[in-house]
Protein backbone atom coordinates (compact mmCIF):
# COMPACT_ATOMS: atom_id res chain seq x y z
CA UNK A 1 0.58 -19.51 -0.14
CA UNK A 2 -1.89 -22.05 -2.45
CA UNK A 3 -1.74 -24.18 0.81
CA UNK A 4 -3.48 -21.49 2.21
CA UNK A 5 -5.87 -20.76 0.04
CA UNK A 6 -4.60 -17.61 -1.12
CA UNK A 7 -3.72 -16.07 -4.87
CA UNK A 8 -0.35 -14.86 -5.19
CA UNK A 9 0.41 -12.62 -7.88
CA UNK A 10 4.16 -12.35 -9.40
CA UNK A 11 5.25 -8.56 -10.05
CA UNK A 12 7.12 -8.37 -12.91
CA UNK A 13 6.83 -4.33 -14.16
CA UNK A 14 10.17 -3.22 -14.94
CA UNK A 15 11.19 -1.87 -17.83
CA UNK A 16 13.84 -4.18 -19.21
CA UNK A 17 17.44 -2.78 -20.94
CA UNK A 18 19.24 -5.29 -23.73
CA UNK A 19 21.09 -6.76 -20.93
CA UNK A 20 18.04 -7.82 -19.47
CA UNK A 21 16.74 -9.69 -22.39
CA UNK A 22 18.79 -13.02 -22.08
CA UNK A 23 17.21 -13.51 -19.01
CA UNK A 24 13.82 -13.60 -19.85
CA UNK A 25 14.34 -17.49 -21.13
CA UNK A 26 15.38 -19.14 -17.99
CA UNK A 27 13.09 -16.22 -15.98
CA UNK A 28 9.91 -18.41 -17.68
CA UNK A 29 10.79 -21.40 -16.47
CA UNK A 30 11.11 -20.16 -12.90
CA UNK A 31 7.46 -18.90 -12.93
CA UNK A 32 6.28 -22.38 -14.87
CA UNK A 33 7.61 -23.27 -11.51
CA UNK A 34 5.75 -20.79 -9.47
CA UNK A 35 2.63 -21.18 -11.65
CA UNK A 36 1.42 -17.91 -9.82
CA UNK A 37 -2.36 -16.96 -9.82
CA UNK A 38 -1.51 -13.74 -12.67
CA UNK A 39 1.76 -11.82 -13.86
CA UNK A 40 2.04 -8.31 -13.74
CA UNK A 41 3.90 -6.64 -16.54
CA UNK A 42 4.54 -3.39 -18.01
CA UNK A 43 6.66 -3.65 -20.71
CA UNK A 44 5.08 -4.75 -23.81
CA UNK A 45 8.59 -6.91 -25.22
CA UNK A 46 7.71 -8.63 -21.84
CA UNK A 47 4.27 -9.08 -22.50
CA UNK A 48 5.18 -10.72 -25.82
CA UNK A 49 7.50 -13.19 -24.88
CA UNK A 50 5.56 -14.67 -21.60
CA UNK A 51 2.18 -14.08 -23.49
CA UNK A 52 3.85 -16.85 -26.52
CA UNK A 53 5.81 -19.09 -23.51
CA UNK A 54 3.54 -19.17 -20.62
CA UNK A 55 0.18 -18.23 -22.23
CA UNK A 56 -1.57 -20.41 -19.06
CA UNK A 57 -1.12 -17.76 -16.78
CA UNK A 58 -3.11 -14.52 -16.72
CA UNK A 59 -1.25 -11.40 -17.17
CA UNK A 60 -2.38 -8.30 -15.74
CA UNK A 61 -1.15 -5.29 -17.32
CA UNK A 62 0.87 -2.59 -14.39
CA UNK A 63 -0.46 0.75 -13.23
CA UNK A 64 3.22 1.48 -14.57
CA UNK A 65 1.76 1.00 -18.17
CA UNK A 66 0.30 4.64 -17.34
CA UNK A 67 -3.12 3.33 -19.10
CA UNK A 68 -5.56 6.28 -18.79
CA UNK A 69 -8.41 5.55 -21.44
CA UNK A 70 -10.63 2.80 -22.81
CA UNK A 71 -8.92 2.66 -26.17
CA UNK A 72 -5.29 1.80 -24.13
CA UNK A 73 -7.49 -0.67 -22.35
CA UNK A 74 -8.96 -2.20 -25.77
CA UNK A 75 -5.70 -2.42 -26.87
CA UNK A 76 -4.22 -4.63 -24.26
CA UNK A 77 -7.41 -6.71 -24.31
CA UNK A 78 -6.91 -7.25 -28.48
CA UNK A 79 -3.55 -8.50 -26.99
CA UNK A 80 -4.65 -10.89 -24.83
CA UNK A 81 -4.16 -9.28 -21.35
CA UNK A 82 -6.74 -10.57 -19.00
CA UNK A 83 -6.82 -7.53 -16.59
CA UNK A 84 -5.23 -4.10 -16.30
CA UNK A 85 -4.56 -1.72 -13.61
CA UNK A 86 -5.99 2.15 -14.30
CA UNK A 87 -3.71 5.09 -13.61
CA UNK A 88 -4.03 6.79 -10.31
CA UNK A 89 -3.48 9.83 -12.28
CA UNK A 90 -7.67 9.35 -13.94
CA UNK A 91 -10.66 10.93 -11.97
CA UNK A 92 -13.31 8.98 -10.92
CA UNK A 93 -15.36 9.92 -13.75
CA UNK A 94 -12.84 8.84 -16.38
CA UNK A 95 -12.65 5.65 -14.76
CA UNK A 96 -16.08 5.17 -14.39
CA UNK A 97 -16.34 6.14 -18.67
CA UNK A 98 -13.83 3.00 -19.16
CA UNK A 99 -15.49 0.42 -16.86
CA UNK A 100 -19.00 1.19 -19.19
CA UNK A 101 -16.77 1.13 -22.44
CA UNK A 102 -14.62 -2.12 -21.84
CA UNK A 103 -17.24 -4.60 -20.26
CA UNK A 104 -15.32 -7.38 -21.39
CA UNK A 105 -11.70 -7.45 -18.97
CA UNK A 106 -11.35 -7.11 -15.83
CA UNK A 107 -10.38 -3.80 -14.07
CA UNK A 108 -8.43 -3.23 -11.59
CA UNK A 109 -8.09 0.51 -9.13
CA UNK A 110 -5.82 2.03 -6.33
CA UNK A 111 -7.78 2.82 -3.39
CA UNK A 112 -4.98 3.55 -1.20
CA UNK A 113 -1.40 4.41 -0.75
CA UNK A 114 1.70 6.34 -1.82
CA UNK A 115 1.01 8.55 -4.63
CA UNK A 116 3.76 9.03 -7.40
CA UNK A 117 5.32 12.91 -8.49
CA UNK A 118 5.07 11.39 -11.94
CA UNK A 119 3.56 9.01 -13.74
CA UNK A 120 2.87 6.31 -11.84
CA UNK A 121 6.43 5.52 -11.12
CA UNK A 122 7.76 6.53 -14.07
CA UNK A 123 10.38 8.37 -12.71
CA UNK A 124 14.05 9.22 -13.18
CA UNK A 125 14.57 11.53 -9.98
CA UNK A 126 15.48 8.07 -8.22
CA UNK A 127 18.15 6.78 -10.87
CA UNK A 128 19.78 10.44 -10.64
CA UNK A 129 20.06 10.92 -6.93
CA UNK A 130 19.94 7.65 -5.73
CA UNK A 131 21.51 5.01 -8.77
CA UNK A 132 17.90 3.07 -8.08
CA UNK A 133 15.76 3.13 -10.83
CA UNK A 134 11.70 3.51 -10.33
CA UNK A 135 11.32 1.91 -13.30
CA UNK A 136 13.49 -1.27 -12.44
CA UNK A 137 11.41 -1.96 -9.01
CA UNK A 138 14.31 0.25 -6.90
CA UNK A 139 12.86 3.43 -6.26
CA UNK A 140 14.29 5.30 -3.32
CA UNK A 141 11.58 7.57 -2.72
CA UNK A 142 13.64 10.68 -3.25
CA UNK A 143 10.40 13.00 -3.49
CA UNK A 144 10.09 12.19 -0.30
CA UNK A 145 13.27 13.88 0.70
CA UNK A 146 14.61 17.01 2.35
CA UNK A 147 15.91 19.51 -0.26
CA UNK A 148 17.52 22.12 0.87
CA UNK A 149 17.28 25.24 -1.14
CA UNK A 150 16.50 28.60 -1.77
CA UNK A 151 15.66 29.73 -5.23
CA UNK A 152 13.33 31.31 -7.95
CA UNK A 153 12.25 29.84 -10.84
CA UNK A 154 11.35 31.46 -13.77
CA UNK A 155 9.48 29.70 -17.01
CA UNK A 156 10.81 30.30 -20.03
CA UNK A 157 7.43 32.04 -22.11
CA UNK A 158 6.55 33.65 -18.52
CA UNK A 159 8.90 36.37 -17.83
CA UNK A 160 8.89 38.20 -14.69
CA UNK A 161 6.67 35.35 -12.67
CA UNK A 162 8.76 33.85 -10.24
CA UNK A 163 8.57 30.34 -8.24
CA UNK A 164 9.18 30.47 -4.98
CA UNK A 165 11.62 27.39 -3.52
CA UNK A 166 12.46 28.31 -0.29
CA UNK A 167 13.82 26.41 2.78
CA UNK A 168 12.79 26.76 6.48
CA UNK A 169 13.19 25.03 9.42
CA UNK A 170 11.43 22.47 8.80
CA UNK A 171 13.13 21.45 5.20
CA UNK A 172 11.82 21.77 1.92
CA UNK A 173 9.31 18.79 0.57
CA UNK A 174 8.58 20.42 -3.04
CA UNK A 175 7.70 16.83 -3.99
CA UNK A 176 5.81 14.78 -1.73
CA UNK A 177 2.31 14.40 -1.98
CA UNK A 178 -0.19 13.40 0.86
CA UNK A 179 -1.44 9.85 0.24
CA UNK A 180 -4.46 8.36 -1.53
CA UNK A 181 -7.66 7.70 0.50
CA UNK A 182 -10.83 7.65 -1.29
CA UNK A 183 -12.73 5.78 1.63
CA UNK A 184 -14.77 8.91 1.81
CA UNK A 185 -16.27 7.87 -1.87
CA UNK A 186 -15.77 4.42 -1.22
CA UNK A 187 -19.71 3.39 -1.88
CA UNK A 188 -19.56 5.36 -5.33
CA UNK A 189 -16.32 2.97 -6.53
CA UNK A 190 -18.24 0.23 -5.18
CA UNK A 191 -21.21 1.02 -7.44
CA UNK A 192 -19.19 1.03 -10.42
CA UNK A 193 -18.44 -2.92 -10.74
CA UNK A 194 -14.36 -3.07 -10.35
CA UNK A 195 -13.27 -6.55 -10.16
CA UNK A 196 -10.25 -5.73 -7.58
CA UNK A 197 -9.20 -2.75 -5.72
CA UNK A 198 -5.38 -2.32 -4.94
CA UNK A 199 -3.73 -1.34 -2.22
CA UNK A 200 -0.24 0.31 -1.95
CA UNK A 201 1.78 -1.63 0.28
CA UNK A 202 5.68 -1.72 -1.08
CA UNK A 203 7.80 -1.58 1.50
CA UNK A 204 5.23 -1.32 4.45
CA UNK A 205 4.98 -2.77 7.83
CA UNK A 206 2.47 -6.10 8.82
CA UNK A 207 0.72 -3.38 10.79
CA UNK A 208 0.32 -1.16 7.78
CA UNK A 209 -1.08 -4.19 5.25
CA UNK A 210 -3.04 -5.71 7.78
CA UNK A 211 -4.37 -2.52 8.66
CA UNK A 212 -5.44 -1.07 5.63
CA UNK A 213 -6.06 -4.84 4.31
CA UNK A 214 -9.09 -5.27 7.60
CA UNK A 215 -10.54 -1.93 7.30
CA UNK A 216 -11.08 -1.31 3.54
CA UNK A 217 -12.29 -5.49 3.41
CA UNK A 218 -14.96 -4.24 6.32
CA UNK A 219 -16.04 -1.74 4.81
CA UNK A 220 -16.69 -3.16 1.28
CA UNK A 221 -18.59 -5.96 3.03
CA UNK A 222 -20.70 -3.51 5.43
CA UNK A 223 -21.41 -1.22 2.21
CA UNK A 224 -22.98 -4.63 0.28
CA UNK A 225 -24.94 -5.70 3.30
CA UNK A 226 -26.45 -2.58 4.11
CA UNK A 227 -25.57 0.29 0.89
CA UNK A 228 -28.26 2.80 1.88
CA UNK A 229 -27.00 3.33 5.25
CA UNK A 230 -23.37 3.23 4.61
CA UNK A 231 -21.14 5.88 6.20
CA UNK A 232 -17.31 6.68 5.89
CA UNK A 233 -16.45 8.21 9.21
CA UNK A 234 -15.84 4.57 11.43
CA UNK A 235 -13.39 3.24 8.65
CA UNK A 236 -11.29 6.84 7.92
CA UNK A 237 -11.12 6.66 11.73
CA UNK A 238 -9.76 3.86 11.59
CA UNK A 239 -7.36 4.21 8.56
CA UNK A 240 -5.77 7.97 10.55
CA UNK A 241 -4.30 5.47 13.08
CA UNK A 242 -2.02 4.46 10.38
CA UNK A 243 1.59 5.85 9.55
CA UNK A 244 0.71 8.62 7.18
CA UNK A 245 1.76 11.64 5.64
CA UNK A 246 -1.52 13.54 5.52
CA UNK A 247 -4.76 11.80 3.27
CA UNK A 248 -6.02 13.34 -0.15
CA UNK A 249 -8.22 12.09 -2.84
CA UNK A 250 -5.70 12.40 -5.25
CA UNK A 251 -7.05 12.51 -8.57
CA UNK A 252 -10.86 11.22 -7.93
CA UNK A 253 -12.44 15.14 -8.42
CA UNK A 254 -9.75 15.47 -11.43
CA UNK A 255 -6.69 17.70 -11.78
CA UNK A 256 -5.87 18.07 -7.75
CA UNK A 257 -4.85 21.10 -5.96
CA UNK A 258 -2.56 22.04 -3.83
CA UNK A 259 -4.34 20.50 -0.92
CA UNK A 260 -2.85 17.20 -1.93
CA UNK A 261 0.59 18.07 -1.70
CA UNK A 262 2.28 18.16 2.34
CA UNK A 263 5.18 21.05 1.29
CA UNK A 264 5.97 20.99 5.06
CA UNK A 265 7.35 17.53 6.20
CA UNK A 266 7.13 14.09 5.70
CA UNK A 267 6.34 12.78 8.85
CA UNK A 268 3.32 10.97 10.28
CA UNK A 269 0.09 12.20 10.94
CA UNK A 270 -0.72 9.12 13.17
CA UNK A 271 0.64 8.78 16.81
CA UNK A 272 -0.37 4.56 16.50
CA UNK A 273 2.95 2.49 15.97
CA UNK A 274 2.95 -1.06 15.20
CA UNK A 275 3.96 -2.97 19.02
CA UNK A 276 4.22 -6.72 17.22
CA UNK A 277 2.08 -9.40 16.34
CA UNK A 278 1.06 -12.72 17.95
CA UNK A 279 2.76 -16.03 17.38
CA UNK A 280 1.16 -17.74 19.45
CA UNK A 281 -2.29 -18.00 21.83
CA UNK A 282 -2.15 -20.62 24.18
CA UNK A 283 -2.40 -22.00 28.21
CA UNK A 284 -3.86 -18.12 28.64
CA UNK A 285 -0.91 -16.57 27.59
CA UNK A 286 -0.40 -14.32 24.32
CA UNK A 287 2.96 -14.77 22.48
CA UNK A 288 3.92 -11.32 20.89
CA UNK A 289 6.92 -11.08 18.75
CA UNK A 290 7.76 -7.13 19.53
CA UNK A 291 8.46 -3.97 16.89
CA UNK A 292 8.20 -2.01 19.58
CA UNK A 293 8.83 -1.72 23.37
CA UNK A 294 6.64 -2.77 25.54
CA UNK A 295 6.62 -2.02 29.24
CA UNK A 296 4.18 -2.61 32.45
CA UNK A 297 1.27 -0.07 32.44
CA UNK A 298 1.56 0.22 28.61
CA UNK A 299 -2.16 -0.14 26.90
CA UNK A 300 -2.11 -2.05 23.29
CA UNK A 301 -4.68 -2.52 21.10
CA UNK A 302 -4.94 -6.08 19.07
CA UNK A 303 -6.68 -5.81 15.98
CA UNK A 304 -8.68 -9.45 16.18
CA UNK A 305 -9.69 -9.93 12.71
CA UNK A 306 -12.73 -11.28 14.05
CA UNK A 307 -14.08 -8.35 15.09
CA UNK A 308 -13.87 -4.54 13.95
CA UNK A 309 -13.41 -2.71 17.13
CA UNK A 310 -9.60 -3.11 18.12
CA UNK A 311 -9.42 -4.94 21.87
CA UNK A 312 -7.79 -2.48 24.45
CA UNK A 313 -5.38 -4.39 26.89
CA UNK A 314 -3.47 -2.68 29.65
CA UNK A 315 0.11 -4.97 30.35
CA UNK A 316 -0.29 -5.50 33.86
CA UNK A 317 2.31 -8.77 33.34
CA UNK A 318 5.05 -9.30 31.26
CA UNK A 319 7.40 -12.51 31.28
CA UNK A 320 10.22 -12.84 28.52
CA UNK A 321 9.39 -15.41 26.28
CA UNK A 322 13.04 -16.73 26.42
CA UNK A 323 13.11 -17.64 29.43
CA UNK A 324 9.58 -16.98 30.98
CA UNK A 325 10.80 -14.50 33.57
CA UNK A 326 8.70 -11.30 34.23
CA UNK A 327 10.27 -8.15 32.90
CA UNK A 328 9.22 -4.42 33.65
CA UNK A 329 9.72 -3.69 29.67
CA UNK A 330 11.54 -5.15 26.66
CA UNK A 331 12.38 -3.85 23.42
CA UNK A 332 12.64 -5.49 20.05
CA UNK A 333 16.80 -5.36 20.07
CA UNK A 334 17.32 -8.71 18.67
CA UNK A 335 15.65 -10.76 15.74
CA UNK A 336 12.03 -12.91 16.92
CA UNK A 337 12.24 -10.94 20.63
CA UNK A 338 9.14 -11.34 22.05
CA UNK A 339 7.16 -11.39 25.43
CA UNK A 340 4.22 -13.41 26.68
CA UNK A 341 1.35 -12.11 28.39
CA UNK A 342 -1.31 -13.39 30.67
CA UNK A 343 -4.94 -12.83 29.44
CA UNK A 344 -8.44 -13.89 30.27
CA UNK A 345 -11.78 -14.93 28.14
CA UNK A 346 -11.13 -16.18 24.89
CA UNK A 347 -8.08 -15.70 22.87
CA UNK A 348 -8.56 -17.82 20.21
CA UNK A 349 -9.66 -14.53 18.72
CA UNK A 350 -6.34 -13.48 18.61
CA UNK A 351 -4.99 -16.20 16.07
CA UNK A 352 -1.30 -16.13 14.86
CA UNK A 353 -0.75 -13.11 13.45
CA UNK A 354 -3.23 -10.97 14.99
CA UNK A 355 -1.56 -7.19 14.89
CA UNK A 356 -0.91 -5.07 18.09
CA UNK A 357 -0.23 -1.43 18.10
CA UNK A 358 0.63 1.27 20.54
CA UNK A 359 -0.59 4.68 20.94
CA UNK A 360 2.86 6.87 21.59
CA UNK A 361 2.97 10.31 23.31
C-alpha cells in the first residue's frame, strides 16, 4: 500500500488474556517489519510494551478505550499516544468541549457506521452466544439477531412496571440500533478542527467502503470550497443507496431516543446492491468482475471517482470474459467471474476498480 501512496494503519485493539502475553515479543518484530503509518491499541499493557519496543511508530489509542472526556484524553497524551479515537457514545457538544481542551493531539471521530449496544464494542453478548469475543476482534454481531421471545421484565426497585419483550412476525430485534449518519451536521464537525474522521467499515463490501469513502470525501471538500452554501441533502441521497438498517444520529444531540433503535428487522433500507467492479478499461470494452448478476436490459450505475453523479448504463451487450462469447446474463457462481461490455466516449474514467451497482426490484 506505501507503493501507492497510501497510510495503512495496523489494528491492534484487543484486550489481551495471560496467554496472549508471550506473543507480544515476536508480534513487535512483525510490525518493525510492517513499519505501518500508526498502531491502534486499546489495552494499556499493550500500549506499554510497543510504546518501550517500537516507540517510532505512532500509536493511536481505540474507540474501544471507551475515552469520553478531556482528562482520559490528557492522560493518554502524558503517555505518549499521538492520537485517540472519541467514543461514539459523546454528543457533539462533549466532543466539541475536548477538541478546545486538548489542542495539543490529534483527534480522531466516527462519522459513520454500525453502532455498538454497549460500549463501543465492549461486549460479552458475542462470547456467550457465539464463543467470539468483541473484545478479541471476533464479534458476531449477535444484537443484530432474531430473538425469539415473549416476556415481561420487571426491575428490581420498580415493582409493578413491566417491560414488554414480545415476538411477532417479523422477529424480535431488542438490540439493534439504526446506524450512524451525521452527514446532516456534517459542516458543524467540520468547523470543529478534527484531524481524521472514521468510518465503520469491518466486514463490509468494496461497494460499501468505496461508497461511503467517495461521498463523505466530496462532501468535506465541497463544504471547504464553498461553507456558506453547503447543503446535506445530495450526499444523504447518496449515502440511502447503501445497505442499511435505517440512519440515526446516534449520540450527536446526547442521550438518543428510541428513534435510533430499528425494534422491527434488520434488513436494508436500500434497494442498490453492489453488481462488481472494473478490472479492466480497454479496446472499448469494460471488464467487470461480478457480485451480482447481470443480464441484457439490466441498467448499472458506475460510480467514476472522477465525477459525483454515478454514470447510468443500460447492458445492451454482454460477452463472457472467459471466453468472449455474448451471454443473455451471468452470475457471480465462481471466484473472479466476470463479463465485458462494449461502451462508448471515454472510459478511462472508469479506472480499475471503479464500483458498479444495481438497483433491484
Amino acid at each position: 500500500m506505501h507503493k501507492l501512496g497510501k497510510k495503512v494503519y495496523l489494528t491492534f485493539n484487543l484486550f489481551l488474556h495471560n496467554k496472549d502475553v508471550a506473543q507480544l515479543e515476536n508480534f513487535s518484530k512483525i510490525i518493525k517489519t510492517l513499519y505501518p503509518d500508526g498502531i491502534i491499541i486499546s489495552d494499556p499493557g499493550v500500549f506499554q510494551h510497543l510504546k518501550k519496543e517500537i516507540s517510532q511508530i505512532p500509536i493511536h489509542i481505540s474507540t474501544q478505550a471507551n475515552i469520553c472526556s478531556w482528562l482520559t484524553v490528557n492522560f493518554w497524551k502524558n503517555l505518549g499516544a499521538d492520537l485517540c479515537v472519541l467514543g461514539r457514545e459523546l454528543s457533539f457538544l462533549e466532543v466539541k468541549e475536548i477538541r478546545e481542551r486538548c489542542r495539543d493531539i490529534k483527534l480522531e471521530i466516527f462519522i459513520h457506521g454500525s453502532m455498538c449496544i454497549s460500549y463501543s464494542g465492549r461486549c460479552l453478548i458475542s462470547a456467550f452466544m457465539a464463543l467470539r469475543s468483541a473484545n478479541q476482534g471476533l464479534c458476531a454481531h449477535s444484537c443484530r439477531w432474531k430473538y425469539k421471545s415473549k416476556m415481561l421484565l420487571e426491575e428490581e426497585l420498580r415493582p409493578d412496571e413491566y417491560l414488554e419483550v414480545e415476538e411477532d412476525d417479523k422477529g424480535s430485534y431488542i438490540l439493534n440500533s439504526r446506524d450512524l449518519c451525521p452527514m446532516p451536521e456534517l459542516d458543524k464537525i467540520l468547523k470543529t478542527n478534527f484531524d481524521s474522521l472514521k468510518i465503520e467499515g469491518r466486514n463490509k463490501s468494496e461497494y460499501y467502503v468505496a461508497q461511503t469513502a467517495r461521498v463523505y470525501r466530496k462532501a468535506i471538500d465541497d463544504y471547504f470550497d464553498n461553507p456558506d452554501d453547503w447543503q446535506s441533502e445530495k450526499y444523504i441521497k447518496e449515502l440511502t443507496v447503501l445497505q442499511n438498517r435505517g440512519y440515526t444520529l446516534g449520540f450527536f444531540n446526547g442521550k438518543p431516543g428510541e428513534e435510533s433503535q430499528n425494534y422491527i428487522d434488520i434488513s436494508s433500507k436500500s434497494n442498490y446492491r453492489n453488481a462488481g467492479l472494473v478490472k479492466n478499461n480497454a479496446d472499448g470494452f469494460l471488464t467487470i468482475e461480478l457480485r451480482h448478476k447481470l443480464k441484457k436490459g439490466d441498467e448499472i450505475e458506475l460510480l467514476s471517482p472522477f465525477q459525483f453523479i454515478p454514470v447510468k448504463l443500460t447492458l445492451n451487450k454482454i460477452y463472457n470474459k472467459d471466453n468472449n462469447l455474448p451471454v443473455e446474463e451471468l452470475a457471480p457462481g465462481k471466484a473472479n467471474q466476470s463479463i465485458k461490455i462494449p461502451l462508448q466516449g471515454d472510459i478511462s474514467v472508469f479506472p480499475e476498480n471503479t464500483i458498479a451497482r444495481i438497483k433491484i426490484a
